[in-house]
Protein backbone atom coordinates (compact mmCIF):
# COMPACT_ATOMS: atom_id res chain seq x y z
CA UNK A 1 0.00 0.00 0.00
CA UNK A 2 3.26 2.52 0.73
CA UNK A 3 4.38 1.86 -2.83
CA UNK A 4 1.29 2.52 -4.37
CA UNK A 5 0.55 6.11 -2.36
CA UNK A 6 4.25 6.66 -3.15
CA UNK A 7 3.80 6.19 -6.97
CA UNK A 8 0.37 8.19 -6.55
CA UNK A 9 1.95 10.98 -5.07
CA UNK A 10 5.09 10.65 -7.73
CA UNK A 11 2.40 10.74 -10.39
CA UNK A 12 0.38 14.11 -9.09
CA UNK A 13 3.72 15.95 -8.94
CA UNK A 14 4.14 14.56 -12.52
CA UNK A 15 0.96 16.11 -13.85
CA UNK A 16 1.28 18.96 -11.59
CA UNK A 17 4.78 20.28 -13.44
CA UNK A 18 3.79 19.18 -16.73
CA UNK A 19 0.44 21.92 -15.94
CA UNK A 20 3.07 24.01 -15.27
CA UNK A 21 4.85 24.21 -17.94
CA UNK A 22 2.21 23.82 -20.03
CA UNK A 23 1.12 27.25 -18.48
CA UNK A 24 4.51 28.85 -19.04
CA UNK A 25 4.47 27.54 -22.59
CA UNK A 26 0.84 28.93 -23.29
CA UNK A 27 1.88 32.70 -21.78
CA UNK A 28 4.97 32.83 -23.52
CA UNK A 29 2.97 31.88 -27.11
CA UNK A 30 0.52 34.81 -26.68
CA UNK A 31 3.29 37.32 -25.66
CA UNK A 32 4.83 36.18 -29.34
CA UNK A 33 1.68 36.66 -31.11
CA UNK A 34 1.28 40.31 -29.58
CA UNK A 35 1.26 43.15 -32.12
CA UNK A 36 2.58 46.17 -31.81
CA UNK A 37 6.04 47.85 -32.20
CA UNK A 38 8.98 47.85 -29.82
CA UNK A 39 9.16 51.47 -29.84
CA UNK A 40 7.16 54.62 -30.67
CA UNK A 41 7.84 58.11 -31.82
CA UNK A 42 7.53 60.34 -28.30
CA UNK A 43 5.00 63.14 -29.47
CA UNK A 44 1.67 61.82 -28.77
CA UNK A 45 -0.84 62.55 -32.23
CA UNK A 46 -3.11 64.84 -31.71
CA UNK A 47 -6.43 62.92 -30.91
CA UNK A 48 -3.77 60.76 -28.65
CA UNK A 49 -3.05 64.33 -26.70
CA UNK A 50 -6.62 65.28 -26.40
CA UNK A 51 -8.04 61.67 -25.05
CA UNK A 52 -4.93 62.05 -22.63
CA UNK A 53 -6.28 65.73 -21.14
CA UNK A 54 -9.56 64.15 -20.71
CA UNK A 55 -8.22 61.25 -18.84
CA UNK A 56 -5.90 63.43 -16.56
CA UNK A 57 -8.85 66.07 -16.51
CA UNK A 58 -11.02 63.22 -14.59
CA UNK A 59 -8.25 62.55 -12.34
CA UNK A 60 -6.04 59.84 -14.46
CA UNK A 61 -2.63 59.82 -14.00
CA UNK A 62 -1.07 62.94 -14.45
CA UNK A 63 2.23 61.18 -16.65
CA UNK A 64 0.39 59.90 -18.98
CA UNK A 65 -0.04 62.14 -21.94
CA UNK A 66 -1.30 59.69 -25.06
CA UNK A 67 -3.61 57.41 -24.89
CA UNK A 68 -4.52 56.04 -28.32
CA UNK A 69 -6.98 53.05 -28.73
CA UNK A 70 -6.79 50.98 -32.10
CA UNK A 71 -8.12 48.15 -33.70
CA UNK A 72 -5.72 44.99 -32.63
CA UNK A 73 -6.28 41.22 -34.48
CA UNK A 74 -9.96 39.67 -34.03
CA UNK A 75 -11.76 43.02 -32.85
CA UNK A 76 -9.56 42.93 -29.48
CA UNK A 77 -8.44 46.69 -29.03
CA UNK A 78 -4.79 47.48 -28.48
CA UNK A 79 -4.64 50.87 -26.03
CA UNK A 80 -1.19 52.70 -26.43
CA UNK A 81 -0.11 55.09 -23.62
CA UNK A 82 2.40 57.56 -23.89
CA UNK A 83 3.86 58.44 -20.19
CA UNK A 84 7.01 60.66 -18.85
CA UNK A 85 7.50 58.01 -16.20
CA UNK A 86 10.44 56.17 -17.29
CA UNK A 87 10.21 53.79 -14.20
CA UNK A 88 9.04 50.23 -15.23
CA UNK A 89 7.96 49.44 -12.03
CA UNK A 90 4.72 47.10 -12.12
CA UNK A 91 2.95 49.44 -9.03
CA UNK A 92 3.08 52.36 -11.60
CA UNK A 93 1.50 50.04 -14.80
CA UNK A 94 -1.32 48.57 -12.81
CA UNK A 95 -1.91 52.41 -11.98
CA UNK A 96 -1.38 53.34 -15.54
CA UNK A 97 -3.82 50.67 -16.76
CA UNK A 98 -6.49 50.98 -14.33
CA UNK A 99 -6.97 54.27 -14.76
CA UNK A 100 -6.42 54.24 -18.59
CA UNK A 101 -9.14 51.42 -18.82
CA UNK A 102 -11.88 52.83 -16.33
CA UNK A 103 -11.98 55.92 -17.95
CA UNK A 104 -11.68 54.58 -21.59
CA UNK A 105 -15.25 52.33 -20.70
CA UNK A 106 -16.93 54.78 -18.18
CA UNK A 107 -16.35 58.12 -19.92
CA UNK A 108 -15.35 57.13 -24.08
CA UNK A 109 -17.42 53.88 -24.09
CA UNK A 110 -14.62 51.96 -24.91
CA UNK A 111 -15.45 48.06 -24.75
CA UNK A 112 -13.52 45.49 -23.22
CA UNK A 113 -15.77 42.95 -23.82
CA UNK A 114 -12.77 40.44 -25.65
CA UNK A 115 -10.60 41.93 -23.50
CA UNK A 116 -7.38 44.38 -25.02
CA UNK A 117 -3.90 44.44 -25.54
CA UNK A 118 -1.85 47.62 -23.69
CA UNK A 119 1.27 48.99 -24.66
CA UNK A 120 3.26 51.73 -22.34
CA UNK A 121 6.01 53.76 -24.25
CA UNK A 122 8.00 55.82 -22.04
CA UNK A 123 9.48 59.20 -22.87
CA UNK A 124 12.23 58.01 -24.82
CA UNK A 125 9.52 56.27 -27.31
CA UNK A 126 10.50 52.95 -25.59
CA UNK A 127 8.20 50.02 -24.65
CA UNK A 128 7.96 49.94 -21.20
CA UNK A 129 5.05 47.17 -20.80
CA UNK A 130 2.81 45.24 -23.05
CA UNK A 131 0.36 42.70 -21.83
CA UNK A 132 -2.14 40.71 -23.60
CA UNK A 133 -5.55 40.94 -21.52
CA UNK A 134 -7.85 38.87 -23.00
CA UNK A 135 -9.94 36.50 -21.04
């Protein structure tokens, strides 16, 4: 009876990595599939510059200054922020993306119903974040 709870156990820790990886495998495909560019120009178009006021006008974060929402692969939109704040720290994205996404659905009526991709240039024009958010 040991051996066989042994080989049970042996075989759940099996299963349990294999999940794993299967997990790591499955993140790492979508991140591949993303679109977008690796880097931006740093002036924010013009309609980018205005939704940004608006945003920072309602209380968004006052570093962002583009926001830009366009039509990503299988009607999923892709939103592109522009922001001064270099740091990539993940505190300062979630901030960034709540507060780019609540006001994008409760004041543009944006939908998020499939989800969005998000893609954070800093003010050098370089990606900063990008994150696939689909369900």
């Amino acid at each position: 009876m040991g051996d066989t709870l042994r080989r049970g156990a042996g075989t759940a820790l099996t299963a349990v990595a294999a999940a794993a990886a299967l997990v790591g495998c499955t993140e790492e495909s979508r991140e591949q599939v993303m679109p977008g560019p690796a880097s931006t120009a740093t002036a924010a178009p013009r309609d980018s510059a205005a939704l940004a006021e608006r945003h920072r006008t309602a209380g968004g974060d006052p570093d962002v200054y583009g926001i830009q929402v366009e039509d990503g692969p299988e009607g999923v939109p892709r939103v592109v922020i522009r922001t001064r704040n270099a740091d990539q720290a993940d505190a300062i994205f979630r901030r960034q993306n709540t507060s780019v996404t609540a006001h994008l659905t409760t004041k543009e009526g944006v939908s998020f119903e499939k989800g969005y991709f998000i893609d954070v240039f800093g003010p050098d024009g370089g990606l900063i974040h990008r994150i696939d958010a689909r369900p």
